[in-house]
C-alpha atoms as a PDB file:
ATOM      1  CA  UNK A   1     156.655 242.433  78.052  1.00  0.00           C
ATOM      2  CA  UNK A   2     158.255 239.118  77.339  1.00  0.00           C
ATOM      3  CA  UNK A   3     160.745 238.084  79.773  1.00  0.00           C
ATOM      4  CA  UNK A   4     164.150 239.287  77.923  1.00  0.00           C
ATOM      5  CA  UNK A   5     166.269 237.047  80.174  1.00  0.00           C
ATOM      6  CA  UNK A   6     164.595 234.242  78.787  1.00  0.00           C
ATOM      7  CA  UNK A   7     166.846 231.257  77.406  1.00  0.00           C
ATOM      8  CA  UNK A   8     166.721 228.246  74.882  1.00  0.00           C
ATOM      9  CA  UNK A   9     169.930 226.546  75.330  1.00  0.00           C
ATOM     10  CA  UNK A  10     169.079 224.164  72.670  1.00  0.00           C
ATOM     11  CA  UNK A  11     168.589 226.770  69.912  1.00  0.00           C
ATOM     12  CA  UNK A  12     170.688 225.233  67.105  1.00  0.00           C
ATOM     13  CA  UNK A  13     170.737 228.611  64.658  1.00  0.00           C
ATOM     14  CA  UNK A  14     172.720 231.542  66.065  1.00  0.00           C
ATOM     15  CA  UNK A  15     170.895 235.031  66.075  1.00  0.00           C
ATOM     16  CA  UNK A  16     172.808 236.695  63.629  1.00  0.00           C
ATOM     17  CA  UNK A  17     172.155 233.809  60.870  1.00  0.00           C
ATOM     18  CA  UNK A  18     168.165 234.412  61.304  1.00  0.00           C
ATOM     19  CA  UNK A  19     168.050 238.258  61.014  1.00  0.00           C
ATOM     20  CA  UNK A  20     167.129 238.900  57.535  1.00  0.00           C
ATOM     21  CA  UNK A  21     166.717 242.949  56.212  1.00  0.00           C
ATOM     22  CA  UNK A  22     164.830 244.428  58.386  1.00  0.00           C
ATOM     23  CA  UNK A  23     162.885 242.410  60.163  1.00  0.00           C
ATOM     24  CA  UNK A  24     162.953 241.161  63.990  1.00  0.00           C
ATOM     25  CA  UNK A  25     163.140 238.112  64.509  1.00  0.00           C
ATOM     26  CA  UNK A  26     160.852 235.795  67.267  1.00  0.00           C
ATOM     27  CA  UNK A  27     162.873 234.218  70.652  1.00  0.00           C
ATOM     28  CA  UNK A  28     161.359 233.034  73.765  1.00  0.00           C
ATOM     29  CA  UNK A  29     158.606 235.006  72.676  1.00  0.00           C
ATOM     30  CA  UNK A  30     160.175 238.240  71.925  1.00  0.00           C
ATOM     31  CA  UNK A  31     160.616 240.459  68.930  1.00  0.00           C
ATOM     32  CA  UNK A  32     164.295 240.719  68.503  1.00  0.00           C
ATOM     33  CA  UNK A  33     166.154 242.837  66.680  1.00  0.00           C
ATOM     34  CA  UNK A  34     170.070 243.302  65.376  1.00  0.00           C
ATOM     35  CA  UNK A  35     169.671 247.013  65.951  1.00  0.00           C
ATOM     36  CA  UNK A  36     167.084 250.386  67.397  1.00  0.00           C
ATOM     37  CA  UNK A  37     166.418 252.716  65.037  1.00  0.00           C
ATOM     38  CA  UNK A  38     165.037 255.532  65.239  1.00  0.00           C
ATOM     39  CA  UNK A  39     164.246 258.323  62.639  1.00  0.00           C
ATOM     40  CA  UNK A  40     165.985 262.458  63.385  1.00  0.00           C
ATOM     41  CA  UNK A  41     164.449 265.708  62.873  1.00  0.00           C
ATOM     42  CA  UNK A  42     166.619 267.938  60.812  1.00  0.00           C
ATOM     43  CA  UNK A  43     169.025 270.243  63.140  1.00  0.00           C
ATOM     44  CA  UNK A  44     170.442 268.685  66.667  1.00  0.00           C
ATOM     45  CA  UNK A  45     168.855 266.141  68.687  1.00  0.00           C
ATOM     46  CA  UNK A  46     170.652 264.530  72.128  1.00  0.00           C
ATOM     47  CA  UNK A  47     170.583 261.437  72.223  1.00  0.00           C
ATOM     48  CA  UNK A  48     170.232 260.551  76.034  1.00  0.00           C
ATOM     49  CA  UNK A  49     170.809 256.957  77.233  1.00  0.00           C
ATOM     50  CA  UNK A  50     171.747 255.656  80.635  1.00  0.00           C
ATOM     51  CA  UNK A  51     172.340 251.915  81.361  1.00  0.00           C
ATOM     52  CA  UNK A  52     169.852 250.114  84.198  1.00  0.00           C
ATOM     53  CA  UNK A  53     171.883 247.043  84.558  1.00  0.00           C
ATOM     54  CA  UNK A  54     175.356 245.899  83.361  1.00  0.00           C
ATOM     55  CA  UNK A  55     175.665 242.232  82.857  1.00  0.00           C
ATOM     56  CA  UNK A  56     178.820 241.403  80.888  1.00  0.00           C
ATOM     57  CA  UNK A  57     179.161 237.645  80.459  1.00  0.00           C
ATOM     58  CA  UNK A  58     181.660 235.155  80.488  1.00  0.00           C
ATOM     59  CA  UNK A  59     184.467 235.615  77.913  1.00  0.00           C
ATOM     60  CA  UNK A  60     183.192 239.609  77.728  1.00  0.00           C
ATOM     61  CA  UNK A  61     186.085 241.930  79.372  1.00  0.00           C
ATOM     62  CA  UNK A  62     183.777 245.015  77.971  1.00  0.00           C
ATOM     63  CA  UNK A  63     180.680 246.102  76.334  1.00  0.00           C
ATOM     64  CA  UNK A  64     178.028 249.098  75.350  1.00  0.00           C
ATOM     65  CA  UNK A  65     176.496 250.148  72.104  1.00  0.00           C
ATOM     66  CA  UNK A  66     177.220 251.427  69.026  1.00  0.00           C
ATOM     67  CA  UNK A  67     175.561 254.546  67.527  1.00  0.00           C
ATOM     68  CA  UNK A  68     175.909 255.416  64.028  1.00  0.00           C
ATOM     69  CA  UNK A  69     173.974 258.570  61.853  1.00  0.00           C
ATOM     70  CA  UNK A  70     172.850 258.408  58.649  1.00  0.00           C
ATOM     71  CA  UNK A  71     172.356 261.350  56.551  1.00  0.00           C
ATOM     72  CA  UNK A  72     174.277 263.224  59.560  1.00  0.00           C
ATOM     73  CA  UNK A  73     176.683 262.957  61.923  1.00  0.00           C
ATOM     74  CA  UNK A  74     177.683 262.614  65.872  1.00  0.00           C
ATOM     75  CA  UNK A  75     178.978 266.040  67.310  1.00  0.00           C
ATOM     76  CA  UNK A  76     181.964 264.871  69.414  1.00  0.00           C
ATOM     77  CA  UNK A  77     184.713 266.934  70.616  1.00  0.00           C
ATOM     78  CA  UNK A  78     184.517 269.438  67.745  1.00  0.00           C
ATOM     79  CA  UNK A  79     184.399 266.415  65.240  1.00  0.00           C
ATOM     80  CA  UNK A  80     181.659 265.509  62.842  1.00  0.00           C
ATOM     81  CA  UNK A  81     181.601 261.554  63.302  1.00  0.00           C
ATOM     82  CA  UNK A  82     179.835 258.768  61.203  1.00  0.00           C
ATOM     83  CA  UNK A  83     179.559 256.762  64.873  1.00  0.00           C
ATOM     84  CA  UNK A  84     180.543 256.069  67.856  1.00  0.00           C
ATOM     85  CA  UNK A  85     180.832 253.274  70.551  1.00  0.00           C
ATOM     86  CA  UNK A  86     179.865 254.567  73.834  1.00  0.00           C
ATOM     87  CA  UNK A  87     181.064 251.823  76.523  1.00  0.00           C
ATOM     88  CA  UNK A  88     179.648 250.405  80.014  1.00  0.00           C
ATOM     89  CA  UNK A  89     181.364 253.388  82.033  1.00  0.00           C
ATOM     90  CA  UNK A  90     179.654 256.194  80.534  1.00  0.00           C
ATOM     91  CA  UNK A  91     176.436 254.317  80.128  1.00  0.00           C
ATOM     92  CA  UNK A  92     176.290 253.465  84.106  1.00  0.00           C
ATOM     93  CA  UNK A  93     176.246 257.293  85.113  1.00  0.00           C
ATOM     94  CA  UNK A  94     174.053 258.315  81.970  1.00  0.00           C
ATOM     95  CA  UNK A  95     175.520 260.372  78.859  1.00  0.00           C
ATOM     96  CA  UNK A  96     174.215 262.561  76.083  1.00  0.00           C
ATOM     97  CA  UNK A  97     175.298 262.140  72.341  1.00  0.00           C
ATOM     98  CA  UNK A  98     174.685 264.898  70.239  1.00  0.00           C
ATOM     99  CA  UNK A  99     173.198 263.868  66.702  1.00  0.00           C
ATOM    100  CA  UNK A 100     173.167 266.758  63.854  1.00  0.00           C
ATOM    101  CA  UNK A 101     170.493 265.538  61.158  1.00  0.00           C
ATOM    102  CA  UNK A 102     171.427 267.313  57.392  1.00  0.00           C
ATOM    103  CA  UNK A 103     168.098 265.739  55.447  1.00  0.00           C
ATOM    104  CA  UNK A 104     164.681 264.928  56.363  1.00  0.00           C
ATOM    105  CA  UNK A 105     165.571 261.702  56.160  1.00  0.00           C
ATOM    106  CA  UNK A 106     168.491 260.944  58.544  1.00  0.00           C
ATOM    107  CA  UNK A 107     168.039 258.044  61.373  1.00  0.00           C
ATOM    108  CA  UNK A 108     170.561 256.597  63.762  1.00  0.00           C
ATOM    109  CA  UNK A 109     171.040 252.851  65.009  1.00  0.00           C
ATOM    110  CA  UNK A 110     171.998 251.618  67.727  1.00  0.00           C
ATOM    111  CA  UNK A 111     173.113 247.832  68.120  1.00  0.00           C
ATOM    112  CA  UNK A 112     175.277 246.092  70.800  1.00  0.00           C
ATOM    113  CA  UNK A 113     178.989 246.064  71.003  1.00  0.00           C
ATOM    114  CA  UNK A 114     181.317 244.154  73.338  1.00  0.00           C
ATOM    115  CA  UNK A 115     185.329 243.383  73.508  1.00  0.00           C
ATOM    116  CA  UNK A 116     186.432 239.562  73.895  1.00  0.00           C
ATOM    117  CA  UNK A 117     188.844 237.984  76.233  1.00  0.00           C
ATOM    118  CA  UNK A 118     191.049 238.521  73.349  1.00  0.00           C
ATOM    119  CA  UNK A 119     191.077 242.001  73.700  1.00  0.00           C
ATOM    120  CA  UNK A 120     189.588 242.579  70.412  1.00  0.00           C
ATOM    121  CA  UNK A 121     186.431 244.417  69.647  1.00  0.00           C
ATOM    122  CA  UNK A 122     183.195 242.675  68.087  1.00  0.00           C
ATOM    123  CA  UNK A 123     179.411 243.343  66.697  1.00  0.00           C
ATOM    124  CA  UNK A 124     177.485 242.266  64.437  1.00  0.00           C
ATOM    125  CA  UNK A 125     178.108 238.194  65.452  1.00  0.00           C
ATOM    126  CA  UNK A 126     176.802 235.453  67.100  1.00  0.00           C
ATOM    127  CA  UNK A 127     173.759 235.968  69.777  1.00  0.00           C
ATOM    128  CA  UNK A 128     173.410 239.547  69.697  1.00  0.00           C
ATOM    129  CA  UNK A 129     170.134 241.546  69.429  1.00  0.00           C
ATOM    130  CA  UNK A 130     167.794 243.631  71.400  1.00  0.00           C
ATOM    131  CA  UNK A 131     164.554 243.399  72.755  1.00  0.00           C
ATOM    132  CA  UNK A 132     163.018 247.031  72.098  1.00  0.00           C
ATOM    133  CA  UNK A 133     160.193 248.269  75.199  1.00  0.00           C
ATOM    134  CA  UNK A 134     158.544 251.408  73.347  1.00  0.00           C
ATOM    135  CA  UNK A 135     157.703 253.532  76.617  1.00  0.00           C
ATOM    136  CA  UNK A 136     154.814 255.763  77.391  1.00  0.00           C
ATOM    137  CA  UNK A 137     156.345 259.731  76.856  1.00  0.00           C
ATOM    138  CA  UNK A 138     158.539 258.558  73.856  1.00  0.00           C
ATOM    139  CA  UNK A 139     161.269 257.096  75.722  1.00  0.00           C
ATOM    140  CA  UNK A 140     162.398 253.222  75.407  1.00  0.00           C
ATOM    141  CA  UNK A 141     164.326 250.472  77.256  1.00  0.00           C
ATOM    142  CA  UNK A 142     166.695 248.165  75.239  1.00  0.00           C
ATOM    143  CA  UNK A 143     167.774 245.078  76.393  1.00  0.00           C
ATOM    144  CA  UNK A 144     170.349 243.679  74.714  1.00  0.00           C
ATOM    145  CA  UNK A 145     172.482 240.274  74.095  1.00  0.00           C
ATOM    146  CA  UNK A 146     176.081 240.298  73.011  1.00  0.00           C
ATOM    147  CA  UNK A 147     177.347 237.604  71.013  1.00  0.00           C
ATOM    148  CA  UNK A 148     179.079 234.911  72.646  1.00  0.00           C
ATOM    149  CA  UNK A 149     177.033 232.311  74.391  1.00  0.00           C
ATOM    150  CA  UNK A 150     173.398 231.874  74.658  1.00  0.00           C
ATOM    151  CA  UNK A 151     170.906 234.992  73.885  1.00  0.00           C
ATOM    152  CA  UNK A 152     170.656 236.734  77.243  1.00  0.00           C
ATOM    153  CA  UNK A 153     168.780 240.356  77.328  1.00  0.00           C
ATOM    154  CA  UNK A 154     169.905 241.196  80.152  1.00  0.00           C
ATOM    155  CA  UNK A 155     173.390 241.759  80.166  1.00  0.00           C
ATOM    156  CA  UNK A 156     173.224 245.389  79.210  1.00  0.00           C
ATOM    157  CA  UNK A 157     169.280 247.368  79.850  1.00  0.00           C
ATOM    158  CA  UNK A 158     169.979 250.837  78.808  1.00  0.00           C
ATOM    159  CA  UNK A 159     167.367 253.597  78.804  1.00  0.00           C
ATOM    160  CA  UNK A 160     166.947 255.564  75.946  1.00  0.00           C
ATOM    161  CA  UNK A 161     165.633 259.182  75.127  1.00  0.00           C
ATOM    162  CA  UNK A 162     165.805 261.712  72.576  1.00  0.00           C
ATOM    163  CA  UNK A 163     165.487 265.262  73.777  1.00  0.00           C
ATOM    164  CA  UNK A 164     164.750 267.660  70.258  1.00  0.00           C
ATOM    165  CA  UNK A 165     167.463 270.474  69.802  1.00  0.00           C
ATOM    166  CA  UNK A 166     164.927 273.366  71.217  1.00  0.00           C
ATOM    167  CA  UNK A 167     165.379 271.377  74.581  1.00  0.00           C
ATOM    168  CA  UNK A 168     168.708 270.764  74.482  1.00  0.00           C
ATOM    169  CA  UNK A 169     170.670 273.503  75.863  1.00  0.00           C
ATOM    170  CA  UNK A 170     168.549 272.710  79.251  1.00  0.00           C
ATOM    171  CA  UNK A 171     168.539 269.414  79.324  1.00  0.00           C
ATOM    172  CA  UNK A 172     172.281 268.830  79.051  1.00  0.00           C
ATOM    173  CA  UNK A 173     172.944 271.069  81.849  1.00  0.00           C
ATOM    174  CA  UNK A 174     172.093 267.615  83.942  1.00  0.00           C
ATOM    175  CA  UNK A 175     175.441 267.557  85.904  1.00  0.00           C
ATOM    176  CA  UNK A 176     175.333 263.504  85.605  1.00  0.00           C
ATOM    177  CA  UNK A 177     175.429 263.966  81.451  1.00  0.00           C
ATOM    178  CA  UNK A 178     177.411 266.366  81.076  1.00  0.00           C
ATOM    179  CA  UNK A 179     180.709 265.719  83.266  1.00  0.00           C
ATOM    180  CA  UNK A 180     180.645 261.690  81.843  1.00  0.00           C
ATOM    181  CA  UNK A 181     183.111 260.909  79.716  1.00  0.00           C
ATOM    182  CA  UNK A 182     182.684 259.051  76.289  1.00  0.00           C
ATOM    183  CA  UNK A 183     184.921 256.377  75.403  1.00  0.00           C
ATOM    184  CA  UNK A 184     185.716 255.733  71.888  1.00  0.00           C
ATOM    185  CA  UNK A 185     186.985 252.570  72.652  1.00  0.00           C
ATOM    186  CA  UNK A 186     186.827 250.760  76.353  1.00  0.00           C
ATOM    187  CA  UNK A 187     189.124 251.930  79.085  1.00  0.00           C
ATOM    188  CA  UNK A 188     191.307 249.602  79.148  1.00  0.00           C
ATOM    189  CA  UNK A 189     192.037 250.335  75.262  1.00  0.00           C
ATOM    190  CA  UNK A 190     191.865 254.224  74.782  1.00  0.00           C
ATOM    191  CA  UNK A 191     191.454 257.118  77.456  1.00  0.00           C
ATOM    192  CA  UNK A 192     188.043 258.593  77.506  1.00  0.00           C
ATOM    193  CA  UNK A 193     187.468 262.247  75.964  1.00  0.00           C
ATOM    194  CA  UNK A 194     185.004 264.571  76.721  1.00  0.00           C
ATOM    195  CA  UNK A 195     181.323 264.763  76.369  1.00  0.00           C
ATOM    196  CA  UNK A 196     180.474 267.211  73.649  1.00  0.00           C
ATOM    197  CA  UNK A 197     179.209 270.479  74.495  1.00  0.00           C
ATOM    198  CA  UNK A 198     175.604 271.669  74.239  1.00  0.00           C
ATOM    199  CA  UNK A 199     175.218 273.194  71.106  1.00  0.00           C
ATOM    200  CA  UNK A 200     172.774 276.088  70.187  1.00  0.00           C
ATOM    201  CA  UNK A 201     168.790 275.258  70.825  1.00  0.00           C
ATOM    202  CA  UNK A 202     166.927 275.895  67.566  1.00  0.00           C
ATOM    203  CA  UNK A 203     163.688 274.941  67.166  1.00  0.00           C
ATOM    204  CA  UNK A 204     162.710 271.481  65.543  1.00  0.00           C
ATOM    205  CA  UNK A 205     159.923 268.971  65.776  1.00  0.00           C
ATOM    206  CA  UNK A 206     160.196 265.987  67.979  1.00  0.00           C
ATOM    207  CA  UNK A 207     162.273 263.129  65.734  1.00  0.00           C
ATOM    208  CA  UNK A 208     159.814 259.890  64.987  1.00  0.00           C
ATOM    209  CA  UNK A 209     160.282 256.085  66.047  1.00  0.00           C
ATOM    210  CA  UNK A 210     160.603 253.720  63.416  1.00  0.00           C
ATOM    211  CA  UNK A 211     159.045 250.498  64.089  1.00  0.00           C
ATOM    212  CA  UNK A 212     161.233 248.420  62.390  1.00  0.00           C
ATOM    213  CA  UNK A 213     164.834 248.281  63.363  1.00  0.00           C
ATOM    214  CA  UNK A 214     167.895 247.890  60.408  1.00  0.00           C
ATOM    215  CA  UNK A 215     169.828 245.081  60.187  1.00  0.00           C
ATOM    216  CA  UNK A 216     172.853 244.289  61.874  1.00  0.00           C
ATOM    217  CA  UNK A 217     175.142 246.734  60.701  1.00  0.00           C
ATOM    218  CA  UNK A 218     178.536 247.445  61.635  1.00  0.00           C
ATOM    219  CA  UNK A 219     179.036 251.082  62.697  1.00  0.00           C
ATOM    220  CA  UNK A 220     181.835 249.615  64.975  1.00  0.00           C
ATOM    221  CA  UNK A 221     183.695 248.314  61.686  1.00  0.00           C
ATOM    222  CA  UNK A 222     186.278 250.775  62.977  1.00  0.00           C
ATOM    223  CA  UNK A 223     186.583 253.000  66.382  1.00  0.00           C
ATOM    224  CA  UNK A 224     185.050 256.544  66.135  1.00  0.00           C
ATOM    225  CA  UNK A 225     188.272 258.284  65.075  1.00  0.00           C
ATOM    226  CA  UNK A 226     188.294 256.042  61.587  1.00  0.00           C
ATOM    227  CA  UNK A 227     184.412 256.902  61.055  1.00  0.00           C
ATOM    228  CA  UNK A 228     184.969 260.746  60.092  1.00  0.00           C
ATOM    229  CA  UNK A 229     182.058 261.792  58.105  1.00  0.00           C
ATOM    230  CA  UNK A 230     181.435 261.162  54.287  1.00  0.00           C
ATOM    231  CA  UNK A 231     178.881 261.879  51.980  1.00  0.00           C
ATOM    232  CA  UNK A 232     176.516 259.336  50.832  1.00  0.00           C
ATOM    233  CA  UNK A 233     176.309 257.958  47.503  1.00  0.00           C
ATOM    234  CA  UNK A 234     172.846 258.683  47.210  1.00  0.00           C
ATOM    235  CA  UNK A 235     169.619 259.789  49.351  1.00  0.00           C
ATOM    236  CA  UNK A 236     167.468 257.547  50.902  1.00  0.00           C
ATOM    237  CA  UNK A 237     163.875 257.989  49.754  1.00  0.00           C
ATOM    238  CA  UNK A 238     162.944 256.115  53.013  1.00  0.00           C
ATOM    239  CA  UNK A 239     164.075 254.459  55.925  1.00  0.00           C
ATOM    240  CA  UNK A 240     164.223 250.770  54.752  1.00  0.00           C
ATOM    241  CA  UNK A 241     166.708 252.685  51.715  1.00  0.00           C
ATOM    242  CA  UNK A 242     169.035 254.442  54.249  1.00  0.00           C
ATOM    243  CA  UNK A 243     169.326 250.962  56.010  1.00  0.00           C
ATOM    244  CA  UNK A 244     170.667 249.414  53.152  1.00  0.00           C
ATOM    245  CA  UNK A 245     173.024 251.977  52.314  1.00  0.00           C
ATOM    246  CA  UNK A 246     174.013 252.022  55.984  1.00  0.00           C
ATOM    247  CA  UNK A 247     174.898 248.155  55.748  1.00  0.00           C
ATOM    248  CA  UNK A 248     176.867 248.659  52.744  1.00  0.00           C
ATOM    249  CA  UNK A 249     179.026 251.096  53.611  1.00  0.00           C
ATOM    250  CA  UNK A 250     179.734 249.307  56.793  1.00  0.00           C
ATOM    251  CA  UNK A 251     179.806 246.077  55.374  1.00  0.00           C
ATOM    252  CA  UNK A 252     182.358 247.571  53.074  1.00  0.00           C
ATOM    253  CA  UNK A 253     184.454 248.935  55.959  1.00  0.00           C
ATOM    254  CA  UNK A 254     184.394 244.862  57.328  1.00  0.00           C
ATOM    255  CA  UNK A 255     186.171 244.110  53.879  1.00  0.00           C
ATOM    256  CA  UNK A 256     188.535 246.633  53.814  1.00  0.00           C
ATOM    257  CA  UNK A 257     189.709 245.553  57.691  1.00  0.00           C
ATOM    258  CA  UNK A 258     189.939 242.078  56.084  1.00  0.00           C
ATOM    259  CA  UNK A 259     186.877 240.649  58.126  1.00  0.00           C
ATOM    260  CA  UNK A 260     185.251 238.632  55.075  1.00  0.00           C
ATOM    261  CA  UNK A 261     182.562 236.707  57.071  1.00  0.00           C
ATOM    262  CA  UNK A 262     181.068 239.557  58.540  1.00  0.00           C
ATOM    263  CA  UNK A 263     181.112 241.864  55.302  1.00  0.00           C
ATOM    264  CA  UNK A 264     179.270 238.538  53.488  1.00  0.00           C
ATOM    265  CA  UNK A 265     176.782 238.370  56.146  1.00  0.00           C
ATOM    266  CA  UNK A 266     176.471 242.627  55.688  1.00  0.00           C
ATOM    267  CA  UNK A 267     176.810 242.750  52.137  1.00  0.00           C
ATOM    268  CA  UNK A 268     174.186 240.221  51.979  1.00  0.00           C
ATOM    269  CA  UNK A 269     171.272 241.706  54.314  1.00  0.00           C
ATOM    270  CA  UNK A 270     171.972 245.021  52.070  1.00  0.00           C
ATOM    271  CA  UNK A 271     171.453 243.313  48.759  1.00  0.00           C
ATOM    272  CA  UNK A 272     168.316 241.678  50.526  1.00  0.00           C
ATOM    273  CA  UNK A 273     167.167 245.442  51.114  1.00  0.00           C
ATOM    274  CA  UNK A 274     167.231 246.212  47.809  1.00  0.00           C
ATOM    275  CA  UNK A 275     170.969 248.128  47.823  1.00  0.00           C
ATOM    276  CA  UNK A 276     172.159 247.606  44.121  1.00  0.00           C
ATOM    277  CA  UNK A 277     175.974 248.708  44.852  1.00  0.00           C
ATOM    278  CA  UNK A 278     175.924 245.656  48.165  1.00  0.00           C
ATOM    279  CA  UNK A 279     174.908 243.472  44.974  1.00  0.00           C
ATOM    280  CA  UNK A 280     177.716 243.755  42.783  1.00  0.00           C
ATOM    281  CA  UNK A 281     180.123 243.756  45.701  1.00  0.00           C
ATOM    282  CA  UNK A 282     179.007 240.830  47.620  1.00  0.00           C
ATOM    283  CA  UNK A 283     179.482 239.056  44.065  1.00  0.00           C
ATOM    284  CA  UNK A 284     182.807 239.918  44.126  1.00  0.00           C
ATOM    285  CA  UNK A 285     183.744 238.622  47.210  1.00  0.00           C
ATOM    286  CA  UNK A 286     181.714 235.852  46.463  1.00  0.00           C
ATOM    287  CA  UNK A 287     184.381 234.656  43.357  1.00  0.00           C
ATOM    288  CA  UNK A 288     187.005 235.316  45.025  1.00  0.00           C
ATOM    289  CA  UNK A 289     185.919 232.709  47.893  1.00  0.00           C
ATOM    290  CA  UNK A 290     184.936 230.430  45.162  1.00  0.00           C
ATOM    291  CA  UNK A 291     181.793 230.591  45.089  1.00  0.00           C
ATOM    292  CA  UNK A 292     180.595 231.087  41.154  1.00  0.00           C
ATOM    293  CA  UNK A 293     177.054 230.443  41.589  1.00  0.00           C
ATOM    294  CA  UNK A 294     176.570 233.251  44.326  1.00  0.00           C
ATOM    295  CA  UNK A 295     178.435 235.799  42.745  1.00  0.00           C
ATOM    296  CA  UNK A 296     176.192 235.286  39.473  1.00  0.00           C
ATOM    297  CA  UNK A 297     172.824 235.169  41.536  1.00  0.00           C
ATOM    298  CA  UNK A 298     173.537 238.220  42.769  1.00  0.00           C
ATOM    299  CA  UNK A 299     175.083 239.742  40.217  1.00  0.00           C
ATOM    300  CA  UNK A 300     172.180 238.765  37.742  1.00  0.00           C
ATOM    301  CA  UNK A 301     169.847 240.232  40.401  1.00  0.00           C
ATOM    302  CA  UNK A 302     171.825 243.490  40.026  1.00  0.00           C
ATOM    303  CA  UNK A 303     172.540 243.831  36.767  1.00  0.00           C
ATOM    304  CA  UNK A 304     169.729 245.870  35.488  1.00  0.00           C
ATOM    305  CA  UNK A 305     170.333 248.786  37.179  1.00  0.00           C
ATOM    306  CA  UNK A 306     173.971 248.534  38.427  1.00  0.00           C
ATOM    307  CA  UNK A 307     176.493 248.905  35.052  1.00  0.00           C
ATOM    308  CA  UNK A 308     179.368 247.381  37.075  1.00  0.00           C
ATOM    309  CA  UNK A 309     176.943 244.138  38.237  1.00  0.00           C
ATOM    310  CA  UNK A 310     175.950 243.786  34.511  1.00  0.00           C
ATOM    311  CA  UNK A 311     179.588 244.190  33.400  1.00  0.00           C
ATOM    312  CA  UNK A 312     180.790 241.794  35.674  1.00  0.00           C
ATOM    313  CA  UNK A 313     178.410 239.050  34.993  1.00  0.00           C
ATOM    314  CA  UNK A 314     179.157 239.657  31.087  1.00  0.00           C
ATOM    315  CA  UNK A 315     183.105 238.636  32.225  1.00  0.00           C
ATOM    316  CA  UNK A 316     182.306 235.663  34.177  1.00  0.00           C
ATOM    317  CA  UNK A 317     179.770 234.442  31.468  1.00  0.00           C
ATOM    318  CA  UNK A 318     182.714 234.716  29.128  1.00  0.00           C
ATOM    319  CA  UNK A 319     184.976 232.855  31.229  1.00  0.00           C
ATOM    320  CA  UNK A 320     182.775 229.952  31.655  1.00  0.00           C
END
């Protein structure tokens, strides 16, 4: 493959500024992309992943990846979770997540996540991406770059497999998996709870890998214990759909925690996918920053289809 720990110190454009719907970008080289995604037969997979190297850089006190379902939900300690951010001290030793898919449709994503000197947790900003190695047997390496500082791939190589729910019950018996915790948050911010149980084997086919990644999207817009499960608006009719619905509602969740930039840059790349209700928001925020022009691009883009969009660009044509 291209060498992941490449670098272009020059690069005047951040990563996160170039990643567009869902398409990787090219660095050094490489593919790159703001997240791994991969689609989920419907009952339980475990998702397996166990990190290779562990490279946080300066200005990084913590970091691992994020794992959000869509269409489904994490199994974690008797809770049915949206995501959850599974940190360098569970990845080191190796861990199991287990994924429950409800339509034929579901996915998950995963996509970098680190804590600043600050103490606070970030995604979703700045120089962050993965290179993607599809490996022979259906397994995968992702090398990843958190934000801060140049694009480096090799702070954080993780190892990735999904084991289908008829395989499960055996496969999790793996002493290593199954006595690691999983921190919701790092240690240093939340104690670590247990790794959920095996649950049942029933028979499923193996889940697919899709060979375009989503967009950055925030599943760490809040820790695992504020992403209980809700129902989606609507189905996805494909993967590209779900993406955009994903970036939404996790844009949206950026918003509500006050974080403006990075539910612009979210609400944007969903709009760009085609999501009509990431449309009429983004114009929202849009006005309210002051920017008139933007609100009624995307708002006229919307409008068709989205009552709200339509309504909303009636009021501000009226006001002008």
């Amino acid at each position: 493959m291209n060498d992941p720990g490449a670098r272009l110190p020059d690069e005047p454009v951040s990563l996160d500024q170039r990643y567009t719907a869902a398409d990787p970008i090219e660095w050094c080289g490489a593919a790159v992309y703001p997240m791994y995604t991969e689609t989920l037969a419907v009952g339980t997979t475990a998702v397996r992943l166990r990190a290779v190297s562990v490279m946080p850089p300066a200005g990084v006190s913590g970091l691992g990846l994020g794992l959000t379902v869509q269409d489904g939900h994490v199994d974690l300690d008797g809770r049915s979770l949206v995501g959850v951010d599974i940190w360098s001290d569970a990845l080191t030793e190796g861990v199991d997540i287990s994924v429950t898919a409800n339509a034929p449709q579901a996915l998950f994503t995963l996509t970098p996540v680190w804590v600043a000197e600050s103490g606070t947790q970030q995604s979703w900003t700045g120089n962050y991406g993965m290179v993607v190695d599809l490996l022979p047997g259906g397994s995968s390496t992702l090398w990843c770059s958190t934000g801060p500082g140049t694009p480096d791939f090799n702070e954080l190589v993780v190892e990735l497999t999904t084991i289908p729910s008829a395989e499960v019950s055996i496969a999790a018996t793996a002493p290593a998996l199954v006595t690691m915790p999983l921190t919701v948050l790092p240690p240093a911010m939340a104690p670590a709870v247990p790794a959920p149980p095996a649950p049942a084997p029933a028979p499923a086919p193996a889940p697919t890998i899709s060979t375009a990644p989503a967009t950055p999207l925030p599943t760490h817009a809040a820790d695992a214990t504020d992403r209980t499960e809700a129902a989606s608006p609507m189905p996805a009719a494909d993967t590209g759909q779900g993406i955009g619905r994903a970036l939404y509602e996790l844009g949206t969740a950026m918003r509500e925690r006050g974080d403006h930039d990075s539910a612009r840059t979210l609400l944007t790349q969903a709009a760009e996918a085609g999501h009509r209700g990431a449309a009429h928001d983004l114009g929202a925020l849009l006005l309210d920053a002051g920017d008139r022009a933007g609100a009624e691009k995307w708002w006229k883009a919307a409008a068709p289809d989205d009552p709200r969009a339509a309504t909303s660009l009636s009021e501000l044509t009226q006001r002008a």
